[in-house]
C-alpha atoms as a PDB file:
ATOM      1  CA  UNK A   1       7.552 -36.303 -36.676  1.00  0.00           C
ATOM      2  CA  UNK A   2       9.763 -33.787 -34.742  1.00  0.00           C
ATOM      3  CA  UNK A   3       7.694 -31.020 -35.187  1.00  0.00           C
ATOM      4  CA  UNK A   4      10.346 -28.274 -33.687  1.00  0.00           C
ATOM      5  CA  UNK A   5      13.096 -30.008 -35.818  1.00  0.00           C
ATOM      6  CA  UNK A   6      10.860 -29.493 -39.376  1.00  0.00           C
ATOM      7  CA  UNK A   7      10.281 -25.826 -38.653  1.00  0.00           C
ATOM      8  CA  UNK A   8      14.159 -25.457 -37.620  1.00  0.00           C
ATOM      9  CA  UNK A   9      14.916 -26.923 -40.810  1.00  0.00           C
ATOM     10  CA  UNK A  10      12.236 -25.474 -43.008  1.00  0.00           C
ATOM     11  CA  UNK A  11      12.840 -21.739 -41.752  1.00  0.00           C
ATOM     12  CA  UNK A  12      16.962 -22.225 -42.719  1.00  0.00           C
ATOM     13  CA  UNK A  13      15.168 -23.406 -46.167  1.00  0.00           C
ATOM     14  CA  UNK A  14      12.995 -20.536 -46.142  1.00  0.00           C
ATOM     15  CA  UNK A  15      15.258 -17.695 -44.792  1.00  0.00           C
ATOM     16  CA  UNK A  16      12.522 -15.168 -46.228  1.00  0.00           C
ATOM     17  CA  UNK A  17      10.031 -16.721 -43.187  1.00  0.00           C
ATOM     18  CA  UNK A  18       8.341 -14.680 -41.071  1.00  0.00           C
ATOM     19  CA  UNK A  19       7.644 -17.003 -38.175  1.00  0.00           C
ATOM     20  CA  UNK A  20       9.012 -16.422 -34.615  1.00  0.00           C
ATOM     21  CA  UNK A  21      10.996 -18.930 -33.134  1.00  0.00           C
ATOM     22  CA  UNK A  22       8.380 -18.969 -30.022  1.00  0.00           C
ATOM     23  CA  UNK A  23       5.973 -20.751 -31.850  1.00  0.00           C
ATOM     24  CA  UNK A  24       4.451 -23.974 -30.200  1.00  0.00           C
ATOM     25  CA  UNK A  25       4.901 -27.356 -31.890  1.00  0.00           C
ATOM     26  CA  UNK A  26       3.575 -29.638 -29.627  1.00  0.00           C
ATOM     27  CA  UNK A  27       1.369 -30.884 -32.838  1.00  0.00           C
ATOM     28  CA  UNK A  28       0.749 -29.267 -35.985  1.00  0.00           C
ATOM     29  CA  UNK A  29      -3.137 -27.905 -35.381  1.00  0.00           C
ATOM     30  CA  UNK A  30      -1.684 -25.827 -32.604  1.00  0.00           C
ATOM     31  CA  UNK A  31       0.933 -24.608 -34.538  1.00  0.00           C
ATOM     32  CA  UNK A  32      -1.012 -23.820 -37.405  1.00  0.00           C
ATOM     33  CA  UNK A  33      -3.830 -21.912 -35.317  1.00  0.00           C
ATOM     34  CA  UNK A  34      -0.998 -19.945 -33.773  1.00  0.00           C
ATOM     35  CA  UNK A  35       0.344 -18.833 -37.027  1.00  0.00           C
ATOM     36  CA  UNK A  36      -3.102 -17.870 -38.076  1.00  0.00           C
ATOM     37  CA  UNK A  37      -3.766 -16.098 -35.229  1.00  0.00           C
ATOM     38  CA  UNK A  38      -0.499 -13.758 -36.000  1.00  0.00           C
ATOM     39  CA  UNK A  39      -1.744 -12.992 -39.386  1.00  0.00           C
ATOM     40  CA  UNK A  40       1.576 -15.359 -40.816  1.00  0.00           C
ATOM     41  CA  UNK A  41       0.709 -15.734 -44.327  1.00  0.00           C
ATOM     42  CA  UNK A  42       4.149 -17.917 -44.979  1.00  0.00           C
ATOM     43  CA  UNK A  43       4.218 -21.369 -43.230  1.00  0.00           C
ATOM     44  CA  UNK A  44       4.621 -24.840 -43.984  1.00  0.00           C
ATOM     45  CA  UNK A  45       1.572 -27.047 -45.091  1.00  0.00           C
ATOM     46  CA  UNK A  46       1.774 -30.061 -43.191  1.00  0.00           C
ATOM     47  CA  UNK A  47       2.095 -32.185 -46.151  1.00  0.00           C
ATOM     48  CA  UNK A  48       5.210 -30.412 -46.565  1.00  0.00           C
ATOM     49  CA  UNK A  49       6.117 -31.121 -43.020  1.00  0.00           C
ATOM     50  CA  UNK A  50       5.975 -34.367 -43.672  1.00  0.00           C
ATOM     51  CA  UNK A  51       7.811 -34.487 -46.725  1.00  0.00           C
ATOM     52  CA  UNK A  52      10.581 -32.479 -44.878  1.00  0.00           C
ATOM     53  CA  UNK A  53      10.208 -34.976 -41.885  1.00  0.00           C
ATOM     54  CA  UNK A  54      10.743 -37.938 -44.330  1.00  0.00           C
ATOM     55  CA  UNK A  55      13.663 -36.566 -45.996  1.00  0.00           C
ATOM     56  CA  UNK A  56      15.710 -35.602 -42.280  1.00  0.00           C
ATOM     57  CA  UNK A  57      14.935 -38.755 -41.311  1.00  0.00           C
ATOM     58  CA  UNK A  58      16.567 -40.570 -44.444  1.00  0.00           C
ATOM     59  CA  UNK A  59      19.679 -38.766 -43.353  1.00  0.00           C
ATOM     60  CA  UNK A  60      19.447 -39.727 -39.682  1.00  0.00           C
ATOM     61  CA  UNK A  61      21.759 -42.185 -37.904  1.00  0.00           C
ATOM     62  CA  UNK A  62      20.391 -44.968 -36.276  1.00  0.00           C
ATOM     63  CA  UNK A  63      20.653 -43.930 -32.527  1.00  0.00           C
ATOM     64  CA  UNK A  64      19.151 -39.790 -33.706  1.00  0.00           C
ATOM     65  CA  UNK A  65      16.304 -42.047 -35.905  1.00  0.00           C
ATOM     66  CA  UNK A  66      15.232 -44.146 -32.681  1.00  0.00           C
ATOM     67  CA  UNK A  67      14.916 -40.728 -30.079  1.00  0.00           C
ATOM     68  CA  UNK A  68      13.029 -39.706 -32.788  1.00  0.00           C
ATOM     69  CA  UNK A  69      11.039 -42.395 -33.056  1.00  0.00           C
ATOM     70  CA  UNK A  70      10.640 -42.331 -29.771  1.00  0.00           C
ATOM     71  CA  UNK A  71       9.400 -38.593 -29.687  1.00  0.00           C
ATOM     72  CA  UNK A  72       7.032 -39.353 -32.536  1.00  0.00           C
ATOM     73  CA  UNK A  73       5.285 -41.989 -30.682  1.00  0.00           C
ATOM     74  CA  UNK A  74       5.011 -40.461 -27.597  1.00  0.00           C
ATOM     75  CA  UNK A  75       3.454 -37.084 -29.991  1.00  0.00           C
ATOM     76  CA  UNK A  76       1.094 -39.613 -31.252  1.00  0.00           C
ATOM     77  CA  UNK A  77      -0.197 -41.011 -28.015  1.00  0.00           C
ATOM     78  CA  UNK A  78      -1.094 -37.263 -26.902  1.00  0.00           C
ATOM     79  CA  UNK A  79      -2.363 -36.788 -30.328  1.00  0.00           C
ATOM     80  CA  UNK A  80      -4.679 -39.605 -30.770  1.00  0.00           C
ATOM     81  CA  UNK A  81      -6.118 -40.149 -27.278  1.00  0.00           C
ATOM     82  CA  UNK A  82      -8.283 -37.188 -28.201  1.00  0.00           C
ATOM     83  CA  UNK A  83      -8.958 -36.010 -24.350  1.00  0.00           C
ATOM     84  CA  UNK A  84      -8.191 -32.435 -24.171  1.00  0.00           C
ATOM     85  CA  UNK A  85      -6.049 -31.239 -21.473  1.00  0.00           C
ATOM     86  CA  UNK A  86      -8.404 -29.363 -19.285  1.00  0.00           C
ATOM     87  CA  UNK A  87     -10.538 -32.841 -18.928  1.00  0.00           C
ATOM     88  CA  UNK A  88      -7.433 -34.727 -18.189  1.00  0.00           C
ATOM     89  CA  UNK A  89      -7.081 -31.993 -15.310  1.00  0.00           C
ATOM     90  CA  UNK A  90     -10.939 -32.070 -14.519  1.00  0.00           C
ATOM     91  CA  UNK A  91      -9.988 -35.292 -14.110  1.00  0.00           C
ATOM     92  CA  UNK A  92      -7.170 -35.383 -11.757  1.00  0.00           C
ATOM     93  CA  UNK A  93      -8.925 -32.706  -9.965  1.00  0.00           C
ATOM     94  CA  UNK A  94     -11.643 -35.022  -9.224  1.00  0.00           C
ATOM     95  CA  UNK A  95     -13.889 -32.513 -10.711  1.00  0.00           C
ATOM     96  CA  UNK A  96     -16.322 -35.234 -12.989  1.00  0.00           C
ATOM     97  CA  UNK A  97     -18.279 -37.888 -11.593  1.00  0.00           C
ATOM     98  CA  UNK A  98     -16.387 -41.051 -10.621  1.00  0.00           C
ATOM     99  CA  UNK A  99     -17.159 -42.964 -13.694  1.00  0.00           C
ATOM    100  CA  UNK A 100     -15.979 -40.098 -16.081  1.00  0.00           C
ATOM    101  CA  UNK A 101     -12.574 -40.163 -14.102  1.00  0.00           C
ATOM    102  CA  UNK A 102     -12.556 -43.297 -14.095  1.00  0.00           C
ATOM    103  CA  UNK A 103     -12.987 -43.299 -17.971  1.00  0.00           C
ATOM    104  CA  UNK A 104     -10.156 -40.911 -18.882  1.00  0.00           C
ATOM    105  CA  UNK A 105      -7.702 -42.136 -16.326  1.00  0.00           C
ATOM    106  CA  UNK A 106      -8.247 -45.673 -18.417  1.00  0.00           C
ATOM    107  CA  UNK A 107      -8.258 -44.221 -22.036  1.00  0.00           C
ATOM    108  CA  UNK A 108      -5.046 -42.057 -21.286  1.00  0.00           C
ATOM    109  CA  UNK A 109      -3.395 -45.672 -19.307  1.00  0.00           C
ATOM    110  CA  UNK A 110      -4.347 -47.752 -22.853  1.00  0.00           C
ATOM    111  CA  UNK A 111      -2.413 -44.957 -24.774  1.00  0.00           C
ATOM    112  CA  UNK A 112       0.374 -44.797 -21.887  1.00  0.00           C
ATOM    113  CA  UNK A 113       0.602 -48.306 -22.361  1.00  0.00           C
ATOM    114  CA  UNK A 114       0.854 -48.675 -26.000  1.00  0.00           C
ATOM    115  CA  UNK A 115       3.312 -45.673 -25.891  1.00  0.00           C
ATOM    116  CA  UNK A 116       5.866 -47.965 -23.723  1.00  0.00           C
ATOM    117  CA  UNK A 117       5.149 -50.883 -25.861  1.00  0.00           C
ATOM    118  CA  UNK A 118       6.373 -49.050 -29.017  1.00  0.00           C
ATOM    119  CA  UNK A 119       9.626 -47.292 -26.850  1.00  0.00           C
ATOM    120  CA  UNK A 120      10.511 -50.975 -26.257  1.00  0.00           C
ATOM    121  CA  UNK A 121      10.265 -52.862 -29.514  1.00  0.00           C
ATOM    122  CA  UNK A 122      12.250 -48.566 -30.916  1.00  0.00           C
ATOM    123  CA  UNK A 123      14.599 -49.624 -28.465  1.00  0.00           C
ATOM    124  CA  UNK A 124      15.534 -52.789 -29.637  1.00  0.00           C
ATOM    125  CA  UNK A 125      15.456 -51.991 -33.195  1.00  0.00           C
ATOM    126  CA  UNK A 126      18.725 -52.823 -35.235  1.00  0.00           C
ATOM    127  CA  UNK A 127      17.656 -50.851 -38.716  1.00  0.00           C
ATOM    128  CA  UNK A 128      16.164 -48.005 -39.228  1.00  0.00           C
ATOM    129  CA  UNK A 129      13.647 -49.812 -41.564  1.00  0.00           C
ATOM    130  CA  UNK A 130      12.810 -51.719 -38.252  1.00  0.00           C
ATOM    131  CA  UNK A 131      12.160 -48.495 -36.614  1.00  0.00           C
ATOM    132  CA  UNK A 132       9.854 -47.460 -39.388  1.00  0.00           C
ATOM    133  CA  UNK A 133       7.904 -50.860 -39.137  1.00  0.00           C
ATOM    134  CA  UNK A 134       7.329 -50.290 -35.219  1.00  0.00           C
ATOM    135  CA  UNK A 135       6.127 -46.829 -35.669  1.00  0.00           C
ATOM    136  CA  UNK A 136       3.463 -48.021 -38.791  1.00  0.00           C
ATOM    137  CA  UNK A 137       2.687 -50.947 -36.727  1.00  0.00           C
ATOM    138  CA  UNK A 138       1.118 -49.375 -34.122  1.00  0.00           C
ATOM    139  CA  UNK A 139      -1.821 -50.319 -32.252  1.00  0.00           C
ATOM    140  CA  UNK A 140      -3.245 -46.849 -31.473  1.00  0.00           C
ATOM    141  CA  UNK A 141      -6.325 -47.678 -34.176  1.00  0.00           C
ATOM    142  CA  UNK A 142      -7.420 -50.125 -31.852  1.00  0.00           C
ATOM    143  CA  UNK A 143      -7.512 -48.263 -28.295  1.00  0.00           C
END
């Protein structure tokens, strides 16, 4: 999901929204904690972003569905390799053992990887229902 796209297109559906347009959406915790932290009482769910997601994407033409697509599984690499930022720059600092380096650099390179597998088979997609298939098909679950 595009998260900046969804909140574009839920704040025109939700004129009476109080959120700034400043708001991160990277993923949706970090958005959400942001909004919390401001005290914004009106924001979507994320069910609902989904749900929004689902429906821009029905409308989207075939070359807009597959950067997308794209986007989405590069948010999804970041989002499932579960190494927080500051360890991935402990890490290129050369600030944990050799082993633990060695350990992140490798998890974040299998989720890399994967990422450039799924641009590929996006890439040569003819449908959109294709593109759909790559991005449930992915192989993130087994990293």
């Amino acid at each position: 999901m595009n998260l900046k796209l969804v909140i574009e297109q839920w704040k025109i559906d939700n004129p009476e929204s109080e959120l700034p347009s400043d708001i991160p959406t990277l993923n949706y915790a970090d958005f959400e904690e942001v909004c919390q932290d401001l005290g914004i009482k009106h924001y979507p769910t994320f069910e609902e972003c989904n749900s929004l997601w689902n429906e821009m994407s029905d409308n989207l033409k075939i070359s807009d569905k597959r950067k997308f697509a794209i986007n989405r599984a590069s948010q999804m690499s970041f989002e499932l390799c579960k190494i927080p930022i500051h360890q991935q720059i402990n890490a290129a600092l050369g600030l944990y053992t050799p082993e633990r380096c060695l350990y992140i650099t490798k998890r974040i390179d299998r989720y890399r990887q994967e990422f450039h597998r799924l641009k590929t088979l996006i890439e040569k997609a003819n449908t959109i229902q294709e593109i759909d298939n790559v991005l449930l098909n992915h192989h993130y679950d087994r990293i």
